[in-house]
Protein backbone atom coordinates (compact mmCIF):
# COMPACT_ATOMS: atom_id res chain seq x y z
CA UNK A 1 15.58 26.91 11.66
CA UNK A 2 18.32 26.42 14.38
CA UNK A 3 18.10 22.65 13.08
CA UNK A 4 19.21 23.25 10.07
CA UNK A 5 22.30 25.91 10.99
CA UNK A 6 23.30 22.84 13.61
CA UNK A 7 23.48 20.45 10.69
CA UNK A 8 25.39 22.36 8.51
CA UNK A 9 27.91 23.55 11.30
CA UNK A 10 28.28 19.84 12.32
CA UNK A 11 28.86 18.92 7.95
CA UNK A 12 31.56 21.70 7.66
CA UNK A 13 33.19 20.58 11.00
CA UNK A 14 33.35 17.12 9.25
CA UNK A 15 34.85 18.50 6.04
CA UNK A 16 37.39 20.64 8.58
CA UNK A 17 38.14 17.19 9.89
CA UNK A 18 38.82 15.49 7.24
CA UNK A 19 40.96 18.10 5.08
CA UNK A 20 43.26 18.54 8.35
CA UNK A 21 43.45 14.61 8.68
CA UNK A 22 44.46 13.85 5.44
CA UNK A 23 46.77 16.62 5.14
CA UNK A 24 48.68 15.60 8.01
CA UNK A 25 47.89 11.41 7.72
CA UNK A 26 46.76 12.02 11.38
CA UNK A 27 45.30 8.24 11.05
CA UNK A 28 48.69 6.40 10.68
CA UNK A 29 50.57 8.46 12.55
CA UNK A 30 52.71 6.66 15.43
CA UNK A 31 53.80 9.25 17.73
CA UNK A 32 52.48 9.00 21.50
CA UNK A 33 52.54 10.99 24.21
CA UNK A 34 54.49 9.90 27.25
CA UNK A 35 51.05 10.64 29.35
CA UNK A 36 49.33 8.40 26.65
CA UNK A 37 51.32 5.12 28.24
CA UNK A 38 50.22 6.18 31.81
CA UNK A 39 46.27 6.36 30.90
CA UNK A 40 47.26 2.56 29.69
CA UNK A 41 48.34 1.18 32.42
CA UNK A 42 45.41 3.42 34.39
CA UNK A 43 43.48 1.04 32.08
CA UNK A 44 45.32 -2.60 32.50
CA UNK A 45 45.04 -2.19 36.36
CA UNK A 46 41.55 -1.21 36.54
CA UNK A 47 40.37 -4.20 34.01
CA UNK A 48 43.11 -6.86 34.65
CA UNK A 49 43.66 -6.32 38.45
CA UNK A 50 40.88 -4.46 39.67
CA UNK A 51 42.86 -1.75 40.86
CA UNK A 52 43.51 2.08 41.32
CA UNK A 53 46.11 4.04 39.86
CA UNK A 54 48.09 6.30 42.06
CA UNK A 55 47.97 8.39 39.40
CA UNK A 56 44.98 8.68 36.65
CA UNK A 57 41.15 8.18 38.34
CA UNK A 58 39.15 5.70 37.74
CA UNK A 59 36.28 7.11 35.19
CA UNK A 60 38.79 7.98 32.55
CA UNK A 61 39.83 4.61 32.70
CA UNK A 62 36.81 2.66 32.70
CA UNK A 63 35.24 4.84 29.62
CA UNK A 64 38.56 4.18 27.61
CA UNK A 65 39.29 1.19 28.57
CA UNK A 66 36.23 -0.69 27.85
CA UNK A 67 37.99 -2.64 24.74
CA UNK A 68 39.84 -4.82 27.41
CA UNK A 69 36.50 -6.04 28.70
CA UNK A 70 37.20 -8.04 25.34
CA UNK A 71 40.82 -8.77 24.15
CA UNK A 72 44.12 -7.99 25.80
CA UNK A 73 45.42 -6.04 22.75
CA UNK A 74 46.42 -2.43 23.89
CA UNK A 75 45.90 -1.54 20.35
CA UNK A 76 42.09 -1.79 20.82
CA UNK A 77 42.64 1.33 23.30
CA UNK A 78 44.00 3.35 20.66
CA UNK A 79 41.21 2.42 18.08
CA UNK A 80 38.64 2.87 20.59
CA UNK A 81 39.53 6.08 22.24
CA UNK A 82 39.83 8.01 18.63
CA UNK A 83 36.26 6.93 18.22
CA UNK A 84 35.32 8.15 21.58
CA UNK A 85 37.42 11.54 20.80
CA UNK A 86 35.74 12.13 17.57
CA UNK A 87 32.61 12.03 19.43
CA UNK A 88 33.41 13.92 22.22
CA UNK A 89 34.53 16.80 20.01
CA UNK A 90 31.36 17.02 18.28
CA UNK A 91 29.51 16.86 21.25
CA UNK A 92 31.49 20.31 22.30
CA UNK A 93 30.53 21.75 18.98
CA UNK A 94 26.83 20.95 19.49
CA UNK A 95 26.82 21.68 22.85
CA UNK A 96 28.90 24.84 22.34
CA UNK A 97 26.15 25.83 19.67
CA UNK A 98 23.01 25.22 21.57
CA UNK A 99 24.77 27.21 24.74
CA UNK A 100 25.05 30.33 22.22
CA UNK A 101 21.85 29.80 21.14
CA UNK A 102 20.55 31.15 24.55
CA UNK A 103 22.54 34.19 24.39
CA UNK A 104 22.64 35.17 20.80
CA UNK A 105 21.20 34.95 16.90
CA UNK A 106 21.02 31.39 15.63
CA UNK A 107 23.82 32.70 12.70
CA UNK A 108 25.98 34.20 15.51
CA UNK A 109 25.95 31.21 17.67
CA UNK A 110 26.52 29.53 13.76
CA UNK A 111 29.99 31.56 13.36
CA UNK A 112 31.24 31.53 16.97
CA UNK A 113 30.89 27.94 16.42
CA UNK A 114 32.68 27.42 13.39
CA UNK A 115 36.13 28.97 15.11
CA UNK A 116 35.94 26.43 17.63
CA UNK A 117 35.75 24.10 14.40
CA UNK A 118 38.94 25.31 13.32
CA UNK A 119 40.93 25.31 16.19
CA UNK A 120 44.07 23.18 15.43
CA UNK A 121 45.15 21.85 18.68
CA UNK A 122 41.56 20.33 19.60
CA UNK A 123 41.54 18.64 16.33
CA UNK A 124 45.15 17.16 16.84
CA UNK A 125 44.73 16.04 20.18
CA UNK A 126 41.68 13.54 19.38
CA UNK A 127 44.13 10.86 17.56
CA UNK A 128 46.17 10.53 20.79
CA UNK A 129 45.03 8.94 24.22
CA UNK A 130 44.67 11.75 26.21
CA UNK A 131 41.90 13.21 28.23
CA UNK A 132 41.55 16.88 27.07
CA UNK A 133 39.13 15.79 24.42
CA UNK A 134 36.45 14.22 26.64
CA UNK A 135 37.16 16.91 29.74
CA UNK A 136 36.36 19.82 27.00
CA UNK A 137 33.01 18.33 26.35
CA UNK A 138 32.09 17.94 30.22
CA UNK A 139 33.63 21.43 31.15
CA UNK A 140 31.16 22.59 28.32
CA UNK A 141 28.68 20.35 29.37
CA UNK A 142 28.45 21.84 32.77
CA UNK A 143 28.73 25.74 31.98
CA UNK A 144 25.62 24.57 29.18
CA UNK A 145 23.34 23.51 32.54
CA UNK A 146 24.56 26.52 34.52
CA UNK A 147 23.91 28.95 31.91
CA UNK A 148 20.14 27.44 31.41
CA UNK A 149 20.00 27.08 35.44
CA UNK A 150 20.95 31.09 35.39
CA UNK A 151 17.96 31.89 32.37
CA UNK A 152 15.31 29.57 34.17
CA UNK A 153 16.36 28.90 37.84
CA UNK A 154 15.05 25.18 37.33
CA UNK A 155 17.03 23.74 40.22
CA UNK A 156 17.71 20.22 37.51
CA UNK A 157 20.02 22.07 35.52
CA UNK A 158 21.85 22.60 38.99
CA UNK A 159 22.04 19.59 39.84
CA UNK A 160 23.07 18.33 36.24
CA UNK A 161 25.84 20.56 36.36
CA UNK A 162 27.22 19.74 39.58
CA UNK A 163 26.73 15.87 38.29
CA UNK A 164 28.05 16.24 35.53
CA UNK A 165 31.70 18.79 37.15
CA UNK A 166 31.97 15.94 40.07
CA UNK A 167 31.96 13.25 37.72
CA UNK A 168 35.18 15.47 35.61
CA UNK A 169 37.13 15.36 38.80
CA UNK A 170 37.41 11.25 38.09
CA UNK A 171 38.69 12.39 34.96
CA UNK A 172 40.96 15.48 35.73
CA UNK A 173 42.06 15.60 39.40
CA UNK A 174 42.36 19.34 38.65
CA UNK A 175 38.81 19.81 38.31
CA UNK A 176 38.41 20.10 41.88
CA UNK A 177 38.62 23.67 42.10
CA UNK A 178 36.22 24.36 40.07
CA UNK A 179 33.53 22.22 41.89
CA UNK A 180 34.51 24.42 45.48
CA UNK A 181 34.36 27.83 42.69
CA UNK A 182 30.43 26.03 42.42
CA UNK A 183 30.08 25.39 45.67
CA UNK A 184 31.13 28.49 47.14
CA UNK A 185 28.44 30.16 44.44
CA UNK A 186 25.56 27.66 44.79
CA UNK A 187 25.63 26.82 48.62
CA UNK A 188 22.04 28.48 49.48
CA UNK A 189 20.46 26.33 46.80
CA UNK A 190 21.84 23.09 48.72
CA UNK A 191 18.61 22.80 50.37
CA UNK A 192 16.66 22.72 47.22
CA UNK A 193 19.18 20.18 45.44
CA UNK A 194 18.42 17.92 48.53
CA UNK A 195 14.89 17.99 48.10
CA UNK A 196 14.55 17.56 44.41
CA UNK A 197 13.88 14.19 42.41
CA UNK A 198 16.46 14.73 40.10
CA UNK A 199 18.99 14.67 43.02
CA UNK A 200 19.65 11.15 42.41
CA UNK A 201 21.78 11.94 39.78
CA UNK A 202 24.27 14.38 42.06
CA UNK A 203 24.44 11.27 44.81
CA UNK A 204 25.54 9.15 42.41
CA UNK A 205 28.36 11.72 41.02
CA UNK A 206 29.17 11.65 44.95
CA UNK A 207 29.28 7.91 44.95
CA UNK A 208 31.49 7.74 42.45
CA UNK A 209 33.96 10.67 43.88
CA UNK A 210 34.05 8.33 47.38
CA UNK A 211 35.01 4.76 45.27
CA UNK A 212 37.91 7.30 44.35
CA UNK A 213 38.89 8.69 47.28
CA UNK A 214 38.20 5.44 49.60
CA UNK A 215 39.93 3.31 46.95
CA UNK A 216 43.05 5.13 47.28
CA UNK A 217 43.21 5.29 51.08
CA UNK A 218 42.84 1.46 50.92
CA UNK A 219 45.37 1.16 48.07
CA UNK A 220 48.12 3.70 48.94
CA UNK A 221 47.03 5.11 52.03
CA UNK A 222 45.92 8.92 51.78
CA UNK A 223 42.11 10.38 51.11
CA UNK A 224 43.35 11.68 47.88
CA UNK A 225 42.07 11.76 43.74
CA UNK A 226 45.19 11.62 42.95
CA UNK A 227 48.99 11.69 43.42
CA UNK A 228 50.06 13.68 40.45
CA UNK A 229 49.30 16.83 41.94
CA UNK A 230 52.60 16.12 44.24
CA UNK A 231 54.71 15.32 41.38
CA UNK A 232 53.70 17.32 38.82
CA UNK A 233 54.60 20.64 41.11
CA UNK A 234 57.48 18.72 42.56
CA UNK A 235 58.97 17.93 39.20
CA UNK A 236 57.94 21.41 36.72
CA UNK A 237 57.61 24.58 38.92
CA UNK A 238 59.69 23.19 42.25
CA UNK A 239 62.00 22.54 40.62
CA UNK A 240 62.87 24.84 37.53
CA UNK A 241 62.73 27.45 40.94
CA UNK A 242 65.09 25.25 42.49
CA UNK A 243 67.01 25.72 39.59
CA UNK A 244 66.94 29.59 39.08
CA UNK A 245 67.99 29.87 42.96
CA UNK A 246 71.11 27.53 41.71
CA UNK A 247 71.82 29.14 38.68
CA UNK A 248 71.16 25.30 36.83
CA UNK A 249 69.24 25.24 33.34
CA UNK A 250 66.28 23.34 33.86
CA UNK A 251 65.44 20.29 32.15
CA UNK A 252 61.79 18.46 32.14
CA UNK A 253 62.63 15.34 34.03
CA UNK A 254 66.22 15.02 34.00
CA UNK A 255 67.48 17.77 36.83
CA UNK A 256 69.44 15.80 39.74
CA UNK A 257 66.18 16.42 42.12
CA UNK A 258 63.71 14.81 40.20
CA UNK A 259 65.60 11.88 39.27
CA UNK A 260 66.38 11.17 43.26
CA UNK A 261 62.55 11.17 43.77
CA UNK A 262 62.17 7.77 41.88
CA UNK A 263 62.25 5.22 44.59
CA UNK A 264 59.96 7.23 46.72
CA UNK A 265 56.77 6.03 48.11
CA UNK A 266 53.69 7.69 47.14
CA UNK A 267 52.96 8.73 50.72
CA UNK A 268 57.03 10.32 50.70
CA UNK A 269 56.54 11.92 47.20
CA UNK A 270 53.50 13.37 48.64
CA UNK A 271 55.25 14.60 51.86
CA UNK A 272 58.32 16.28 50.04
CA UNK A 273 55.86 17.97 47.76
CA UNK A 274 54.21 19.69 50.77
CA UNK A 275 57.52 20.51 52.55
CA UNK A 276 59.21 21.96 49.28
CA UNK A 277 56.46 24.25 48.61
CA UNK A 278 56.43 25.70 52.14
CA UNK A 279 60.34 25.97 52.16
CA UNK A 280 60.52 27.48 48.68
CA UNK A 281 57.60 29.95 50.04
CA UNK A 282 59.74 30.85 53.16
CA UNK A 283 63.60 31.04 51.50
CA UNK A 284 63.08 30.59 47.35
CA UNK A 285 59.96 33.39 46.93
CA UNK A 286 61.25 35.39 43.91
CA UNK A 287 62.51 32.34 41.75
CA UNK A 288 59.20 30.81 42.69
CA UNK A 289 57.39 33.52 41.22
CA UNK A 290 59.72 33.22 38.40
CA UNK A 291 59.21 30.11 37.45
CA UNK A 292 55.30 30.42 37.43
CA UNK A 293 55.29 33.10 35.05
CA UNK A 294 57.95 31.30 32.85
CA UNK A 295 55.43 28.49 32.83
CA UNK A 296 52.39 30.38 32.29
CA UNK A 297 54.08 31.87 29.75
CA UNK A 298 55.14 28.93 28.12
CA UNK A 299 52.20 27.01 27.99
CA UNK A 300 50.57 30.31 26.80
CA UNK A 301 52.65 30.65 23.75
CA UNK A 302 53.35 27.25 22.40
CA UNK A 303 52.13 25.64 19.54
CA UNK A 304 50.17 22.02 19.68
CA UNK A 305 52.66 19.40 20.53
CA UNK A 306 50.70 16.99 18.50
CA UNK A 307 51.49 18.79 15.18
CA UNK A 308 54.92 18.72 16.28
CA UNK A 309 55.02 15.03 16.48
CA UNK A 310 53.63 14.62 13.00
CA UNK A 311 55.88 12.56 10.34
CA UNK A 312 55.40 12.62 6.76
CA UNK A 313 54.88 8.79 6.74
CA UNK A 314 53.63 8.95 3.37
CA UNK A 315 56.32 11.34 1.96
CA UNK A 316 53.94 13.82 0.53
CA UNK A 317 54.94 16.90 -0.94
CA UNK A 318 52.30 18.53 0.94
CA UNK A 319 52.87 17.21 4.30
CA UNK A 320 55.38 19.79 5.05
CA UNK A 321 53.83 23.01 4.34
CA UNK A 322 50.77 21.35 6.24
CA UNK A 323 52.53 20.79 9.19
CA UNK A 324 54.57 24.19 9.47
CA UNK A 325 50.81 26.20 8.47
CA UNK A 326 49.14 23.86 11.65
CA UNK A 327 52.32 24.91 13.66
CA UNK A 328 51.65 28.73 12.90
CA UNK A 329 48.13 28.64 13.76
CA UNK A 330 48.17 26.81 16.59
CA UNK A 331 50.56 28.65 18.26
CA UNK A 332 48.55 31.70 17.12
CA UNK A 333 45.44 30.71 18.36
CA UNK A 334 46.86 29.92 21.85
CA UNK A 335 48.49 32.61 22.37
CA UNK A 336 45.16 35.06 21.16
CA UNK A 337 42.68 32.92 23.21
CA UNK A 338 44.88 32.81 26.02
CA UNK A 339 45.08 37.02 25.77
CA UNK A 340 41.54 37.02 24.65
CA UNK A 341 40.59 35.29 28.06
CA UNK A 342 42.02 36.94 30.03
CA UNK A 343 40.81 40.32 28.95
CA UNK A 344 37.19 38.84 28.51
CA UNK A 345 37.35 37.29 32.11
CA UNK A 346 39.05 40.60 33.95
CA UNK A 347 35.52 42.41 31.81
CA UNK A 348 33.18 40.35 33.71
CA UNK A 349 34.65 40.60 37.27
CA UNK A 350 34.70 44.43 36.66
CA UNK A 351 30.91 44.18 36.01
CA UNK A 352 30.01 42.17 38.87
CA UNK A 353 26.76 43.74 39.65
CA UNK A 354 25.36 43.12 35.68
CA UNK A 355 26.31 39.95 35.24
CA UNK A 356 24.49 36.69 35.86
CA UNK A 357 26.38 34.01 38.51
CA UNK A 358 26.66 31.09 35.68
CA UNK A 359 28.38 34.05 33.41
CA UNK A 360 30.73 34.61 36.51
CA UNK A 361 31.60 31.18 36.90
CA UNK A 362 32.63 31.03 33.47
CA UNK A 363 35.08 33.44 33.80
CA UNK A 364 36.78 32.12 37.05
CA UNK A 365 36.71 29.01 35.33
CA UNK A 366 39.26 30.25 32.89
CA UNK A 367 41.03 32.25 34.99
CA UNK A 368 41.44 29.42 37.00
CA UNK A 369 42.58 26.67 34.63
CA UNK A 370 45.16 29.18 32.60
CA UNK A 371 46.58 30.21 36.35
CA UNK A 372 46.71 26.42 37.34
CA UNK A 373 48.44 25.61 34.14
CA UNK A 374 51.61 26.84 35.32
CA UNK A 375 52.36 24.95 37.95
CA UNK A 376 53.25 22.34 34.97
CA UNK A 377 55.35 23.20 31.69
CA UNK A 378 56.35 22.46 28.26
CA UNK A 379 52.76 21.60 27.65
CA UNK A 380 51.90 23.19 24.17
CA UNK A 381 48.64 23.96 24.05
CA UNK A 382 47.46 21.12 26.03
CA UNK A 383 46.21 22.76 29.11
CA UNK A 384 44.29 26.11 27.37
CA UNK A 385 42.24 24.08 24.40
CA UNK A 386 40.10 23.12 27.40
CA UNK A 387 38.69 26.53 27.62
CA UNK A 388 38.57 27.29 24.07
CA UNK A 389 35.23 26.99 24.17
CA UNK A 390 34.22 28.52 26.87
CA UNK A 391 36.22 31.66 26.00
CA UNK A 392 34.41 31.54 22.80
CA UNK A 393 31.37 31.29 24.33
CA UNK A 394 31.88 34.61 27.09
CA UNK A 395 33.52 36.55 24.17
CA UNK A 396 30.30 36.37 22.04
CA UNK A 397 28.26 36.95 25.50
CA UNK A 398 30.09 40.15 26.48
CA UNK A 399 30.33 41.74 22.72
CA UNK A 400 25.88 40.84 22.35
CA UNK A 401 25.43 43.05 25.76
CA UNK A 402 27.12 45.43 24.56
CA UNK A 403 25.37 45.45 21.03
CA UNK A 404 22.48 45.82 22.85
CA UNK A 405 23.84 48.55 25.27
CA UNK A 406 24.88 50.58 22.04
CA UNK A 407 21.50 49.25 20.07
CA UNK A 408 23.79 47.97 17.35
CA UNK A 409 21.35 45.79 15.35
C-alpha cells in the first residue's frame, strides 16, 4: 500500500516540476550564480590539474564534474549537474517519505511530503550549479539512518549515518558541526562501530575526509576543509560590523576592507579572519551582535534568489505573474519554515526526557544551520531550503505524539 502512495507522490512531484518549469522556462534560462563559476573551476583543477581548491572540497567536485572525464566543454557541467539535481531532489522526496513512514500513517507521511514538493526555492535551485540540492538529500539521508538506528538500535544504521554526514563535509565545509553534534551524542557506541562489519563503510568516509585535509596542507599549507570559512565571515558579518561601528552602509563585496584582502595569501586571509573576530569580540561586541541578527534576519526573510534571476526569454504573457507568484511564496515559505523551526526545535529541547536522541539531533541540526547562516548574507533562501525537510519531518513527529497524547484518532 505504501508503494503505491510513493508512486503517486513521486508522479505529482513530476507534474509540480514540470508546471513550475515551463512557467518560468527554467530550462533556457542563463542566469548563474557567482558561486556557480567557483564549483567550475573546483571542477577544472581537480580533472585538468589534479588539484585542490582552496575553496570548494573535493567530492562535490568529482560527482559534478565527471563530464570533463570526457570533453573540455564547461557546458557539459551545466547539463550534467541538472540531471544530477533532478535526481537528488527526488531522492529527498522518497527518502523524506519513507522517514515519515516510521513515525506516522502512510497518507500523513503522503501530505507532509507533498509540501516539500511544492517548496519553490528547492525546485529553483536544481537548474543552477550549486550544492544545496545534493547536501539536502545527504542531510536527509543521514537523519533517515539515525531515526531507524533510534527505532531498532542496529548499530549499521549508525554507521551509515555517520558515513554518509562525513562524506557531506567534502561537500559543505559547514557540515562539520554537525558530525561533532553526532559525535558528542554517539561516543559510547564507538566501541560497537569499531567492531562491526559494516564499519568499512565509516573508514572509508574517514579516508576520504584525510585526502581533504592532507591535500590541503600539501597544497596551501594548513590542516583545513576549507578556506571559505575565513572569508566568508571576514567579508559578510566582519565586516557589515565593521561597518555599523563606522557608521558606513555595507555593501556585499565592495566595502574598502574586503577589497584590500585580494592579494592575500590563503594562510594571511586565514590569519586576519582569526584576529578580526577576536578584536571585534574584545572592542566591536554590540555591532557584532548586530550584524548577526541583521543577517539571520535576512536570510530568514528573503525570497529564492533564483526566481529573482528569471527572464522572460520567451516573452510570455504569463511569465510575469509566474515569477512575482514564485517570489511571494518563496519568500513566504522561508520565512514560516524558518519560524516554524524554530518553535518546533525549542519543543523538543523542552522535552528532553521524552524524546528519542536521533529526534534531538534533528532539532540541533536546524538550530544549528539557521544560527550558522548568519555569519553570511544576502543569501535568499539558499541556506534554510536545506532543512526544509527535516523541519517537515519533526513538525509531523511532534504534532503525531501529541495526537496520541490527546488520543486524537
Amino acid at each position: 500500500m505504501s508503494r503505491k502512495y510513493q508512486c503517486f507522490l513521486n508522479l505529482i512531484s513530476l507534474l509540480i516540476f514540470i508546471i513550475i518549469a515551463f512557467l518560468c522556462q527554467l530550462n533556457i534560462q542563463t542566469y548563474k550564480f557567482p558561486d556557480s563559476f567557483s564549483y567550475i573551476l573546483a571542477c577544472k583543477e581537480l580533472y585538468f590539474d589534479l588539484k585542490l581548491d582552496d575553496h570548494r572540497p573535493f567530492l562535490y567536485s568529482l560527482i559534478y564534474g565527471i563530464p570533463l572525464l570526457f570533453t573540455k566543454n564547461i557546458e557539459s557541467i551545466f547539463l550534467w549537474s541538472l540531471v544530477l539535481n533532478i535526481l537528488f531532489w527526488f531522492a529527498t522526496i522518497n527518502v523524506l517519505f519513507k522517514t515519515l513512514l516510521s513515525i506516522t500513517t502512510k497518507k500523513i507521511a503522503f501530505y507532509a511530503s507533498l509540501v516539500f514538493s511544492i517548496c519553490i526555492g528547492n525546485i529553483f535551485i536544481i537548474f543552477h550549479l550549486l550544492t544545496e540540492t545534493i547536501f539536502t538529500s545527504t542531510i536527509l539521508l543521514t537523519v533517515y539512518y539515525l531515526v531507524n538506528y533510534s527505532e531498532n538500535k542496529k548499530i549499521k544504521h549508525l554507521i551509515y549515518a555517520l558515513s554518509v554526514l562525513i562524506l557531506a563535509c567534502l561537500i559543505k565545509p559547514l557540515n562539520l558541526g554537525i558530525v561533532l553534534i553526532c559525535i558528542i551524542f554517539y561516543y559510547k557506541d564507538i566501541l560497537k562501530i569499531t567492531k562491526s562489519r559494516y564499519s568499512i563503510a565509516l573508514y572509508f568516509s574517514f579516508l576520504l575526509f584525510m585526502i581533504q585535509l592532507i591535500g590541503m596542507k600539501l597544497t596551501y599549507g594548513n590542516f583545513t576543509l576549507s578556506y571559505i570559512d575565513s572569508s566568508t565571515y571576514y567579508n559578510y558579518l566582519g565586516t557589515k560590523a565593521d561597518c555599523f561601528k563606522n557608521n558606513e552602509v555595507f555593501i556585499q563585496g565592495k566595502n574598502k576592507r574586503v577589497m584590500e584582502t585580494s592579494k592575500l595569501s590563503h594562510q594571511e586571509m586565514k590569519s586576519l579572519a582569526q584576529k578580526d573576530i577576536s578584536n571585534q569580540l574584545r572592542n566591536n561586541k554590540v555591532n557584532l551582535i548586530k550584524a548577526y541578527f541583521s543577517n539571520l534576519y535576512i536570510n530568514s526573510t528573503k525570497g529564492s534568489a533564483s526566481v529573482h534571476g528569471c527572464k522572460n526569454i520567451n516573452k510570455t504573457n504569463y511569465f510575469d505573474l509566474s515569477q512575482f507568484l514564485f517570489k511571494v511564496i518563496s519568500k513566504i515559505q522561508n520565512c514560516i519554515f524558518t519560524i516554524f523551526g524554530l518553535i518546533s526545535s525549542l519543543i523538543v529541547l523542552f522535552n528532553l526526557k521524552k524524546i528519542k536522541k536521533g529526534n534531538l539531533i534533528i532539532a540541533l541540526m536546524i538550530l544549528y544551520i539557521i544560527g550558522i547562516s548568519a555569519i553570511s548574507t544576502d543569501q535568499g533562501d539558499r541556506f534554510h531550503i536545506i532543512i526544509y525537510p527535516l523541519i517537515i519531518l519533526q513538525i509531523t513527529n511532534i504534532i503525531t505524539n501529541w495526537r496520541q497524547r490527546l488520543y486524537i484518532p
